[in-house]
N, C-alpha and C. Protein backbone atom coordinates (compact mmCIF):
# COMPACT_ATOMS: atom_id res chain seq x y z
N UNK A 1 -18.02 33.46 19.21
CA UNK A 1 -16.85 32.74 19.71
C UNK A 1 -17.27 31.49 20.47
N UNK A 2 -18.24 31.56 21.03
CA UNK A 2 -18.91 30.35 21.76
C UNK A 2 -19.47 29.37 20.75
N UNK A 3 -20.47 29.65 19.67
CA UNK A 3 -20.89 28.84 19.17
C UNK A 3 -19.77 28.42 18.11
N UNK A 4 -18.79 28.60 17.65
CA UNK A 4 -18.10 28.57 16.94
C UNK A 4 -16.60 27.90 16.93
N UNK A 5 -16.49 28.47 18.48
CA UNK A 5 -15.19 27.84 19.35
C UNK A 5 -13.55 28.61 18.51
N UNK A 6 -13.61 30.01 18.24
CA UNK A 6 -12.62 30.30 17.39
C UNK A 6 -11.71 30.57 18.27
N UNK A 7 -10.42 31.11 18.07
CA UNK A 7 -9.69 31.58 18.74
C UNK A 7 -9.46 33.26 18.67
N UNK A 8 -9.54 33.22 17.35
CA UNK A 8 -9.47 34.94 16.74
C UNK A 8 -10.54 36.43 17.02
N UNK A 9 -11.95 35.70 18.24
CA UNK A 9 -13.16 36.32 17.80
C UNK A 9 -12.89 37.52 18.39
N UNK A 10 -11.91 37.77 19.58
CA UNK A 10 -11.28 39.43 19.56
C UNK A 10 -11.40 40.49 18.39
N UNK A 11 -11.32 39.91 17.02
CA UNK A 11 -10.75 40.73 16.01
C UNK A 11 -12.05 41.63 16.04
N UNK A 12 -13.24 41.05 16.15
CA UNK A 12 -14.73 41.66 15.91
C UNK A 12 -14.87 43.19 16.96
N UNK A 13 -13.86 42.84 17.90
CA UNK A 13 -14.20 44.16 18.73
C UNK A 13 -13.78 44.92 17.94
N UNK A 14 -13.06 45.20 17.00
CA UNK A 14 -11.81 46.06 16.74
C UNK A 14 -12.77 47.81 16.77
N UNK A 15 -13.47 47.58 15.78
CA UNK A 15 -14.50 48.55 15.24
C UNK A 15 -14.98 49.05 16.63
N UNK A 16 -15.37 48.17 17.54
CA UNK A 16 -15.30 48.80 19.04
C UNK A 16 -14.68 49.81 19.62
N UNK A 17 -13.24 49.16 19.44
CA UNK A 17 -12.10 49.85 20.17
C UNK A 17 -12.09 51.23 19.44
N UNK A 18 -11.73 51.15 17.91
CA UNK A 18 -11.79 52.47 17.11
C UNK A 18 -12.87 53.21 17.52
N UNK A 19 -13.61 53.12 17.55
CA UNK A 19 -14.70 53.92 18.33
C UNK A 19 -14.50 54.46 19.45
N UNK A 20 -14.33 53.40 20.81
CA UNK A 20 -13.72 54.26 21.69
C UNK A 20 -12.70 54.99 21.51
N UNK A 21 -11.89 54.82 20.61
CA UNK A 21 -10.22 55.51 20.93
C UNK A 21 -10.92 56.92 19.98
N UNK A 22 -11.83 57.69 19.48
CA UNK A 22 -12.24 58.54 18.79
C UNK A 22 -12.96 59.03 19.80
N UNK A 23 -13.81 58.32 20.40
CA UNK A 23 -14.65 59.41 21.26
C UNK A 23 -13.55 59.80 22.58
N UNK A 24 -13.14 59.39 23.08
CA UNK A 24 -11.10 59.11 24.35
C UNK A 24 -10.92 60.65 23.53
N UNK A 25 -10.59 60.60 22.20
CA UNK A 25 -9.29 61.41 21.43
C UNK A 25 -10.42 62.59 21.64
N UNK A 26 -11.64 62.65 21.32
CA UNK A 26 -12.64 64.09 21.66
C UNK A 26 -13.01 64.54 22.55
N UNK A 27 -12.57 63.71 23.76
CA UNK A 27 -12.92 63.92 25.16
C UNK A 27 -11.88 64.84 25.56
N UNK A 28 -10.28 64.10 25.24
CA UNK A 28 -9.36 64.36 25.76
C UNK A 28 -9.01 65.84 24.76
N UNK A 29 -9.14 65.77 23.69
CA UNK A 29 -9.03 67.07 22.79
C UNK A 29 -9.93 68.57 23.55
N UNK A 30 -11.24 67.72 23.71
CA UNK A 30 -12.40 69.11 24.43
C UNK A 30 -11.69 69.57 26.03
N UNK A 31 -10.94 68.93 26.76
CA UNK A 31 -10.21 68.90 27.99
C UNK A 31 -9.27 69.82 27.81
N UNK A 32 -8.39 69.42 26.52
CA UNK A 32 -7.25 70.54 26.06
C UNK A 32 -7.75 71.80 25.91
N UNK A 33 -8.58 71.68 25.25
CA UNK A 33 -9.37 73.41 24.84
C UNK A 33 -9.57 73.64 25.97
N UNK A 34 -10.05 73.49 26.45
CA UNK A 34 -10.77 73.74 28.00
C UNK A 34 -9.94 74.52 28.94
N UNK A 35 -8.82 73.53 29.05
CA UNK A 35 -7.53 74.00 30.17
C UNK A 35 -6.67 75.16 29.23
N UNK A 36 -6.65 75.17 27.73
CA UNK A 36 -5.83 76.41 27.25
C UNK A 36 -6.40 77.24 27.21
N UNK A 37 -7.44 77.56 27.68
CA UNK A 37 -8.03 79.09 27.65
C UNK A 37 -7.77 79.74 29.04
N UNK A 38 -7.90 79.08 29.81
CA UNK A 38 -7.14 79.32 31.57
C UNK A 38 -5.47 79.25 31.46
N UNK A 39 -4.58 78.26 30.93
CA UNK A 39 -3.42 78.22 30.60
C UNK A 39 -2.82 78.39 29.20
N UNK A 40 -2.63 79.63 28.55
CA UNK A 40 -2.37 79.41 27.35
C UNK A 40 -1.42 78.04 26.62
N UNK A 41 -0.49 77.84 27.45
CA UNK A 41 0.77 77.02 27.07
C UNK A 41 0.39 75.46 27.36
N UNK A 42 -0.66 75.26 27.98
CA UNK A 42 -0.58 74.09 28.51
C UNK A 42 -1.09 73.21 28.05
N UNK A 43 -1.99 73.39 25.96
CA UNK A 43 -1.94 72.47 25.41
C UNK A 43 -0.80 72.11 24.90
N UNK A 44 0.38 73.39 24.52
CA UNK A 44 1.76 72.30 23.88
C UNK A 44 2.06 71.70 24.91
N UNK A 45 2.22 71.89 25.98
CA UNK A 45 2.40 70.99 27.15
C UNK A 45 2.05 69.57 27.18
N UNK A 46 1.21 69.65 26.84
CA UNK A 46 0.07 68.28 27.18
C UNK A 46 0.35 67.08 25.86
N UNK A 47 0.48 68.37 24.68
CA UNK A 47 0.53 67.84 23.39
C UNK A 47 2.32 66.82 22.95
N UNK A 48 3.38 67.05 23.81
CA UNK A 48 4.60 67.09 24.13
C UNK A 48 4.18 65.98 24.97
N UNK A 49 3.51 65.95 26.38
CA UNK A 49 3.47 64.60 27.14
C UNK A 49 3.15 63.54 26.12
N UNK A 50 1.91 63.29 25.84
CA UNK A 50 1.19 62.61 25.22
C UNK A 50 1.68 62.12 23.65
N UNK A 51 3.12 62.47 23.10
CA UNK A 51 3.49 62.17 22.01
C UNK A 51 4.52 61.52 22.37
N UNK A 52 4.67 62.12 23.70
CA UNK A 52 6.50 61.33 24.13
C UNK A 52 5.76 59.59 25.02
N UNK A 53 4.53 60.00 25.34
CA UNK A 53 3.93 59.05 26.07
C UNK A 53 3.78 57.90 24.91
N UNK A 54 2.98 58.30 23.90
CA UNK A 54 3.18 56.86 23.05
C UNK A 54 4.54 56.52 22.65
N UNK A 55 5.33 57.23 22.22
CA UNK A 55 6.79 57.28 22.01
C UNK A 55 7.23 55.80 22.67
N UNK A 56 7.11 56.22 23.90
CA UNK A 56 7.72 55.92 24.96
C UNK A 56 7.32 53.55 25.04
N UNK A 57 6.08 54.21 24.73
CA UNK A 57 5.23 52.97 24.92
C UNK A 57 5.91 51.92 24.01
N UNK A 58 6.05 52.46 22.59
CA UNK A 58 5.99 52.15 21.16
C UNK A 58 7.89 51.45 21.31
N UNK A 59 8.53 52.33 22.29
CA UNK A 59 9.91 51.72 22.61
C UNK A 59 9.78 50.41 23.32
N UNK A 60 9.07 50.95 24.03
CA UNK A 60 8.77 49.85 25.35
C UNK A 60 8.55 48.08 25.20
N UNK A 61 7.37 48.23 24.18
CA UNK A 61 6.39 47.12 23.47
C UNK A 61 7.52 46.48 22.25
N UNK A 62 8.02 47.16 21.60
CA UNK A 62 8.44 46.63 20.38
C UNK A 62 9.09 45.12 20.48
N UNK A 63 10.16 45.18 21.40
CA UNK A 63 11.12 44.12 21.68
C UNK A 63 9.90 42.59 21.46
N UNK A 64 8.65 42.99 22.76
CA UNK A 64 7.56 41.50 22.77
C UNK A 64 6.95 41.44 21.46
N UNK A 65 6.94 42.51 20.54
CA UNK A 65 5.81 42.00 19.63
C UNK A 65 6.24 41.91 18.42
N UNK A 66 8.26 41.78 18.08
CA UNK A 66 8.78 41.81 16.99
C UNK A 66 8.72 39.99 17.00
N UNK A 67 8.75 39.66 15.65
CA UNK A 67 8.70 38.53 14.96
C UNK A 67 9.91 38.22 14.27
N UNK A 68 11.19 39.21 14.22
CA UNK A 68 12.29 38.80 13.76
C UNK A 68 13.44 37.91 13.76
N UNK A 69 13.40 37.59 15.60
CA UNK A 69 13.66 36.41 15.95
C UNK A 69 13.48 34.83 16.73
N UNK A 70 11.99 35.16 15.85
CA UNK A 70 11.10 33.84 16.33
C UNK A 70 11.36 33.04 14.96
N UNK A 71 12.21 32.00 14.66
CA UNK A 71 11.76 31.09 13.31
C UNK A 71 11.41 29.86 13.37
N UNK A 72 10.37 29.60 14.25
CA UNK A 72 9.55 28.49 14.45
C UNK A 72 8.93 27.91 13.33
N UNK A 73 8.17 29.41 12.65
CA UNK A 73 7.40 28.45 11.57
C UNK A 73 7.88 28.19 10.77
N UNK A 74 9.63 28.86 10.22
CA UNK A 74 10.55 28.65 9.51
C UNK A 74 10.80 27.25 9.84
N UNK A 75 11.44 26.81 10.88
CA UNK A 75 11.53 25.58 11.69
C UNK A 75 10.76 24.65 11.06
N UNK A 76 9.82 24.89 11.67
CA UNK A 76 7.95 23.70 11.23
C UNK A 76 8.43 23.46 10.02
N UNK A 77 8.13 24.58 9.36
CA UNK A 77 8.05 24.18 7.41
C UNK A 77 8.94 23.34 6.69
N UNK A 78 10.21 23.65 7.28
CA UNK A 78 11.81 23.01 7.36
C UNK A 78 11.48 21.64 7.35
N UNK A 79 11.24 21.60 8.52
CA UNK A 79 10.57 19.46 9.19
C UNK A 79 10.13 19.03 8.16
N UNK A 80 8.55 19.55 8.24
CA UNK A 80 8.11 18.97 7.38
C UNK A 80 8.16 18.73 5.71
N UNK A 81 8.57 19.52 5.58
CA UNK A 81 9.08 19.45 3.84
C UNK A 81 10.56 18.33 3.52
N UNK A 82 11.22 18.36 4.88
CA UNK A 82 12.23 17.40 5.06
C UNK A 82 11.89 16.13 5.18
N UNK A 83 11.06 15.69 5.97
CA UNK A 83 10.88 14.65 6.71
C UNK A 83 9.71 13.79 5.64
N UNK A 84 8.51 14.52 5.47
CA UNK A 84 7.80 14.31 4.17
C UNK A 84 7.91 12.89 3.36
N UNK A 85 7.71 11.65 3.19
CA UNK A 85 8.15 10.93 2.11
C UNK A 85 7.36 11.36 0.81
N UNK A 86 8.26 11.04 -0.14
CA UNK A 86 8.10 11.47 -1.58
C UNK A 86 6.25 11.28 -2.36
N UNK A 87 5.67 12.28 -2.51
CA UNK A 87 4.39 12.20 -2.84
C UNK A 87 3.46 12.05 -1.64
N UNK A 88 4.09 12.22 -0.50
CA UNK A 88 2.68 12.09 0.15
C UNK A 88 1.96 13.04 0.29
N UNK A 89 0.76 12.66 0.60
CA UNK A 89 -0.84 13.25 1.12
C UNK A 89 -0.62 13.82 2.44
N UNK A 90 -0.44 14.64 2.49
CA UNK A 90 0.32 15.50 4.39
C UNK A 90 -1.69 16.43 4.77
N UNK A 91 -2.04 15.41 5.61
CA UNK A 91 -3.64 15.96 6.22
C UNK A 91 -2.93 16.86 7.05
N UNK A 92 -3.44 18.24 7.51
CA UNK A 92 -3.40 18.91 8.05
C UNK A 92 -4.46 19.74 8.94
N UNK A 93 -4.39 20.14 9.91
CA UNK A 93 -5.62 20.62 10.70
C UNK A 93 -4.83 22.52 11.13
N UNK A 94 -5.57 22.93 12.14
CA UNK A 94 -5.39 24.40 12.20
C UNK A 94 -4.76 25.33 11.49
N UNK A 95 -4.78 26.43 11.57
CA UNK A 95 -4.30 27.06 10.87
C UNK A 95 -2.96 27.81 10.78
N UNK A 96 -2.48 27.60 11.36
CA UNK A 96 -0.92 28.10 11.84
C UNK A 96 0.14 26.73 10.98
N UNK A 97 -0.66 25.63 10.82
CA UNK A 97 -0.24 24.29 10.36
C UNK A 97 -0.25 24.71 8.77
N UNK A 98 -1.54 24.71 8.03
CA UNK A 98 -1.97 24.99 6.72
C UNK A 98 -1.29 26.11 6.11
N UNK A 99 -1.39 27.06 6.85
CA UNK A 99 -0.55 28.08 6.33
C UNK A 99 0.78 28.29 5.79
N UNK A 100 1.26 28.03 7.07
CA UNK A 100 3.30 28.00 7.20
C UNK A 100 3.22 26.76 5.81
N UNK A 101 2.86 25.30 5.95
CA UNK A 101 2.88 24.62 4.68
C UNK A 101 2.67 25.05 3.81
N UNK A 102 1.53 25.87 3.33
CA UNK A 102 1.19 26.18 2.01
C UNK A 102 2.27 27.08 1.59
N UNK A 103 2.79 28.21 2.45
CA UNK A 103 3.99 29.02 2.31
C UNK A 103 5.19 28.49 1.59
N UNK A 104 5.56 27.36 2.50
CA UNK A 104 7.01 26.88 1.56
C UNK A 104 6.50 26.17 0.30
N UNK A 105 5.19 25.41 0.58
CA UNK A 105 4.26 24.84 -1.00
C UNK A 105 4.78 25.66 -1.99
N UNK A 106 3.69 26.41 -1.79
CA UNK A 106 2.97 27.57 -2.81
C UNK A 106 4.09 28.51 -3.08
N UNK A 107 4.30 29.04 -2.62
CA UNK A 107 5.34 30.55 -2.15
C UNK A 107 6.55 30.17 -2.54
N UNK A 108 7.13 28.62 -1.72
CA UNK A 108 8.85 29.18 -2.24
C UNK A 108 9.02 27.49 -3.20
N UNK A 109 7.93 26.83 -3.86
CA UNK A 109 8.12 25.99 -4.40
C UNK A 109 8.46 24.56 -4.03
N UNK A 110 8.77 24.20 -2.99
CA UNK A 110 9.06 23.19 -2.40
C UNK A 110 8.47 22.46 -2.51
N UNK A 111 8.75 20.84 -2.70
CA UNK A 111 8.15 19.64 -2.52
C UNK A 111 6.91 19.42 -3.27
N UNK A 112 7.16 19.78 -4.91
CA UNK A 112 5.68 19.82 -5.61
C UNK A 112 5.22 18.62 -5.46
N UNK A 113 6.17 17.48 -5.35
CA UNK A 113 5.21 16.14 -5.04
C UNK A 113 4.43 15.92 -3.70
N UNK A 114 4.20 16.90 -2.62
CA UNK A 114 3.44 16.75 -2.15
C UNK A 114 1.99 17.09 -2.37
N UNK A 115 0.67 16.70 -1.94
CA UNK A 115 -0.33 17.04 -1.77
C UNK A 115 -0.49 17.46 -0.37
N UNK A 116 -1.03 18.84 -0.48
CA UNK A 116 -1.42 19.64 1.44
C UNK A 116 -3.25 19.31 0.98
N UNK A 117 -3.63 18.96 2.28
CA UNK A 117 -4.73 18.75 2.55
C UNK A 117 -5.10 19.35 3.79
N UNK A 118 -5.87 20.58 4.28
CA UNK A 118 -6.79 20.59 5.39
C UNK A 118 -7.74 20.03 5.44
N UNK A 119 -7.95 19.13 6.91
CA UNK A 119 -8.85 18.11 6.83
C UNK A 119 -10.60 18.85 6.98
N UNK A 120 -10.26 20.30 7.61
CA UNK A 120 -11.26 20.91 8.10
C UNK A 120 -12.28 20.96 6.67
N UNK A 121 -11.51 21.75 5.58
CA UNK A 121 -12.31 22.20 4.64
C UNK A 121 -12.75 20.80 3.55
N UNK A 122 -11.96 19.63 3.64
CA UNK A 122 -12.77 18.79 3.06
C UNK A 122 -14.13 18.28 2.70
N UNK A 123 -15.08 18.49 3.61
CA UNK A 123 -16.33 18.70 3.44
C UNK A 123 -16.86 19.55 2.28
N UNK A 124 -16.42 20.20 2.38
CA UNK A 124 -16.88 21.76 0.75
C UNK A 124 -16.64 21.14 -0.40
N UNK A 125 -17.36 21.16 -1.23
CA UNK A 125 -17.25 20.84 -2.27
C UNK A 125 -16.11 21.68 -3.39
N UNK A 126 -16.40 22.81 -2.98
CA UNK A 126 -15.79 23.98 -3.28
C UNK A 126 -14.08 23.71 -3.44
N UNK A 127 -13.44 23.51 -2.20
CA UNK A 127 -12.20 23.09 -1.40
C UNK A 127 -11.90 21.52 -2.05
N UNK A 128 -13.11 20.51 -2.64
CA UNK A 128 -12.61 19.27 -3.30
C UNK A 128 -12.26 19.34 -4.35
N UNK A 129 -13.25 20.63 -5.55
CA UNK A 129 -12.88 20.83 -6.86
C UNK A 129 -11.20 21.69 -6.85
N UNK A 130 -10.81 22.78 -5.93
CA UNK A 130 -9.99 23.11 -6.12
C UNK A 130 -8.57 22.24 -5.80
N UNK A 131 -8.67 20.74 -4.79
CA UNK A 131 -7.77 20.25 -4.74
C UNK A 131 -7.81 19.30 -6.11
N UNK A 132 -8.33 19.57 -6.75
CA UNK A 132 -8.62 18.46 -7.90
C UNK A 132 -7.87 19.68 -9.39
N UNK A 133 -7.94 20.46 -9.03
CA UNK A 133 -7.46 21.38 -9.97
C UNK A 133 -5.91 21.72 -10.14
N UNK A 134 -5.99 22.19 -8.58
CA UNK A 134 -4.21 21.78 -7.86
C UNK A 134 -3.36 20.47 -8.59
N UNK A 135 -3.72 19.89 -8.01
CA UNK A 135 -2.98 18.71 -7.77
C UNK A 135 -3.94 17.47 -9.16
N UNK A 136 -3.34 17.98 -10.14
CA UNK A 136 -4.18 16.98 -11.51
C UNK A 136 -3.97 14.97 -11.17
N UNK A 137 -3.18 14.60 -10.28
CA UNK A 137 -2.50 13.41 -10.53
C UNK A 137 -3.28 12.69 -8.96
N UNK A 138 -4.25 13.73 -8.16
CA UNK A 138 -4.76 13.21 -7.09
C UNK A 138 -6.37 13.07 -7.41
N UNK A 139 -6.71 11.48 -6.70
CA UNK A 139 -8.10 11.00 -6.67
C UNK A 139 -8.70 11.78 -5.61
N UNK A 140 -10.12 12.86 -6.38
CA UNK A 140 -10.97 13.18 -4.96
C UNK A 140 -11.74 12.45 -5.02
N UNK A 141 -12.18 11.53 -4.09
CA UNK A 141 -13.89 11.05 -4.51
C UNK A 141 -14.59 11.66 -4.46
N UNK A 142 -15.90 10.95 -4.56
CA UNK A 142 -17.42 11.53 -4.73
C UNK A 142 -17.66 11.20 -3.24
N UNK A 143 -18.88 12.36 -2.97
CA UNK A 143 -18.85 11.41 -1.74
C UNK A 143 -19.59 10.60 -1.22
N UNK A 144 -19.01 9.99 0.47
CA UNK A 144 -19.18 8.63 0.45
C UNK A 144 -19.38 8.80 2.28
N UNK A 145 -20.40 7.92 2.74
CA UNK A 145 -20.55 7.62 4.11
C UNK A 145 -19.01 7.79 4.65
N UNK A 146 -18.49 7.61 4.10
CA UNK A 146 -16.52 7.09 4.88
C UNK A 146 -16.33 8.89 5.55
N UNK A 147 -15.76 9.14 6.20
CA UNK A 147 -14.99 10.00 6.79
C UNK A 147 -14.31 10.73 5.45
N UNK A 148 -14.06 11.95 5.61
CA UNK A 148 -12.73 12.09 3.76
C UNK A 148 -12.35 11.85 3.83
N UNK A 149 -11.73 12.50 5.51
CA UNK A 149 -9.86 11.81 5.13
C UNK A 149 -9.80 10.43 4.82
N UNK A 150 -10.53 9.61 5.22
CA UNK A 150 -10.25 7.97 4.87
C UNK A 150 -11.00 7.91 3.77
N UNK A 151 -11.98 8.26 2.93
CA UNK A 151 -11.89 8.49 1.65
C UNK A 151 -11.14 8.62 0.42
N UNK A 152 -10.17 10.03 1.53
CA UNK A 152 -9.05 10.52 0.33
C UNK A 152 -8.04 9.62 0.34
N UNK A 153 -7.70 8.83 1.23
CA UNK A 153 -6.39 7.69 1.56
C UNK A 153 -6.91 6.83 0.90
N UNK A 154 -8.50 6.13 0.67
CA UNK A 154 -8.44 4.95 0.20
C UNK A 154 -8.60 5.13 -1.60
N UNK A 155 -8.95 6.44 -1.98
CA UNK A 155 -8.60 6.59 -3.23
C UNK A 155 -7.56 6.84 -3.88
N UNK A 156 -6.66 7.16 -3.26
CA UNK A 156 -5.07 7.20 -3.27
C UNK A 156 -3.90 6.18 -2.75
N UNK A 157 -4.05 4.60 -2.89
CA UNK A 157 -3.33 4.08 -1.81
C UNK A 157 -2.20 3.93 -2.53
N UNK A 158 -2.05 4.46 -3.59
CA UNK A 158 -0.12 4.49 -3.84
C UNK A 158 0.60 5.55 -3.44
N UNK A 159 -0.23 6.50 -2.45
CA UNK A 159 0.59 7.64 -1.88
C UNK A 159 0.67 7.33 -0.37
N UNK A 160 1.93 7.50 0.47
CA UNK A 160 1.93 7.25 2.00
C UNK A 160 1.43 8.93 2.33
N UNK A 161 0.53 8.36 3.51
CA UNK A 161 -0.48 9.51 4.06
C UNK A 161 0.20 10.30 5.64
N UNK A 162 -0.04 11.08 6.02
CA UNK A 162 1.52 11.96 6.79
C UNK A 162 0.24 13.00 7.45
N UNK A 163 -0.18 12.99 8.78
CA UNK A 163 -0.51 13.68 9.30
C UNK A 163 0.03 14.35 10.32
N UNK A 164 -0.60 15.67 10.42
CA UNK A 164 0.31 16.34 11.45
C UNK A 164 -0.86 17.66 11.61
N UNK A 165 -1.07 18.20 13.08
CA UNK A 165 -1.95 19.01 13.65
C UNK A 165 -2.01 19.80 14.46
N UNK A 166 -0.31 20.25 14.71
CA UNK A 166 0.45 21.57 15.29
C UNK A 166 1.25 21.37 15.07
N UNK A 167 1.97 22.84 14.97
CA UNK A 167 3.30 23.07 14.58
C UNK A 167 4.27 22.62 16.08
N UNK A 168 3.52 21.96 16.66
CA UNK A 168 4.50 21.14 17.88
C UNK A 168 4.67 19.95 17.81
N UNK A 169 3.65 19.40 17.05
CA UNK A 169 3.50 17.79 16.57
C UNK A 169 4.86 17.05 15.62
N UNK A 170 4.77 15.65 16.00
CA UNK A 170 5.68 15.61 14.92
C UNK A 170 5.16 14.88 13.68
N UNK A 171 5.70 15.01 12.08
CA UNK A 171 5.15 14.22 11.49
C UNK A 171 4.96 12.81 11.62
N UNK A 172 3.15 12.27 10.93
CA UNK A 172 3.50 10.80 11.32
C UNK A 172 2.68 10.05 10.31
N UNK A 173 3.76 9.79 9.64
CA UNK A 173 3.06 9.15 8.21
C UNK A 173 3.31 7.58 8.18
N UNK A 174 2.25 7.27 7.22
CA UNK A 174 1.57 5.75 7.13
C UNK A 174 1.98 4.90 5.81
């Protein structure tokens, strides 16, 4: 996460956490045995807390972590597919940006005259052949000392170029 600067590098614990929450669940399981041999009843007991306890939690949490009435990126995608002039080259950066675009792109058809570009993956060669595959009617160059993105603009100058680099930003095309 340091050398890298991600935002996501939490995800790597995960395998962590599962781990702890298995050895927790054998601790707390060997505890149950333990106390029902002194209390017969007092693993359903325990077993009754501890189901109503996540229950409880699972009520609790839901409301912050539902997505049903957030439509921001609905919003975003909206803008920009609106606002957009006809054929442009829309550079894009992070990923919350690339995505939600490619969604109404790809997914619900919208605006085939645009070209989506992440500026990140331009470098790859990989990411140049496939925008070249995409999009048959767009110049990739070869490359060139120039920056891409000003690469990809100056091999394309009959398309107006439209950058944008959060879904808070507004579009701002050239």
């Amino acid at each position: 996460a340091i050398q890298y600067e991600v935002i996501d590098s939490y995800v790597y614990l995960l395998p962590t956490f599962l781990a702890f929450s298995v050895w927790t669940g054998l601790g707390v399981g060997q505890a149950i045995h333990t106390l029902s041999r002194h209390l017969p009843h007092a693993s359903r007991a325990l077993g009754a807390v501890a189901v109503a306890y996540v229950m409880l939690l699972g009520v609790w949490h839901a409301p912050r972590v539902s997505a049903a009435r957030d439509f921001r990126a609905e919003q975003f995608g909206r803008y920009v597919m609106t606002e957009a002039p006809p054929r442009a080259l829309v550079f894009t950066h992070t990923d919350a940006v690339v995505l939600g675009l490619r969604y109404f792109h790809y997914a619900l058809h919208e605006r085939p005259d645009l070209v989506l570009i992440a500026n990140d993956l331009l470098p790859f060669d990989w990411y140049r052949s496939n925008l070249s595959h995409t999009y048959r009617d767009l110049v990739v160059p070869a490359p060139s000392t120039d920056p891409w993105l000003l690469a990809v603009r100056a091999a394309n100058p009959d398309r107006p170029a439209c950058y944008i680099y959060s879904t808070a930003d507004l579009l701002n095309c050239h």
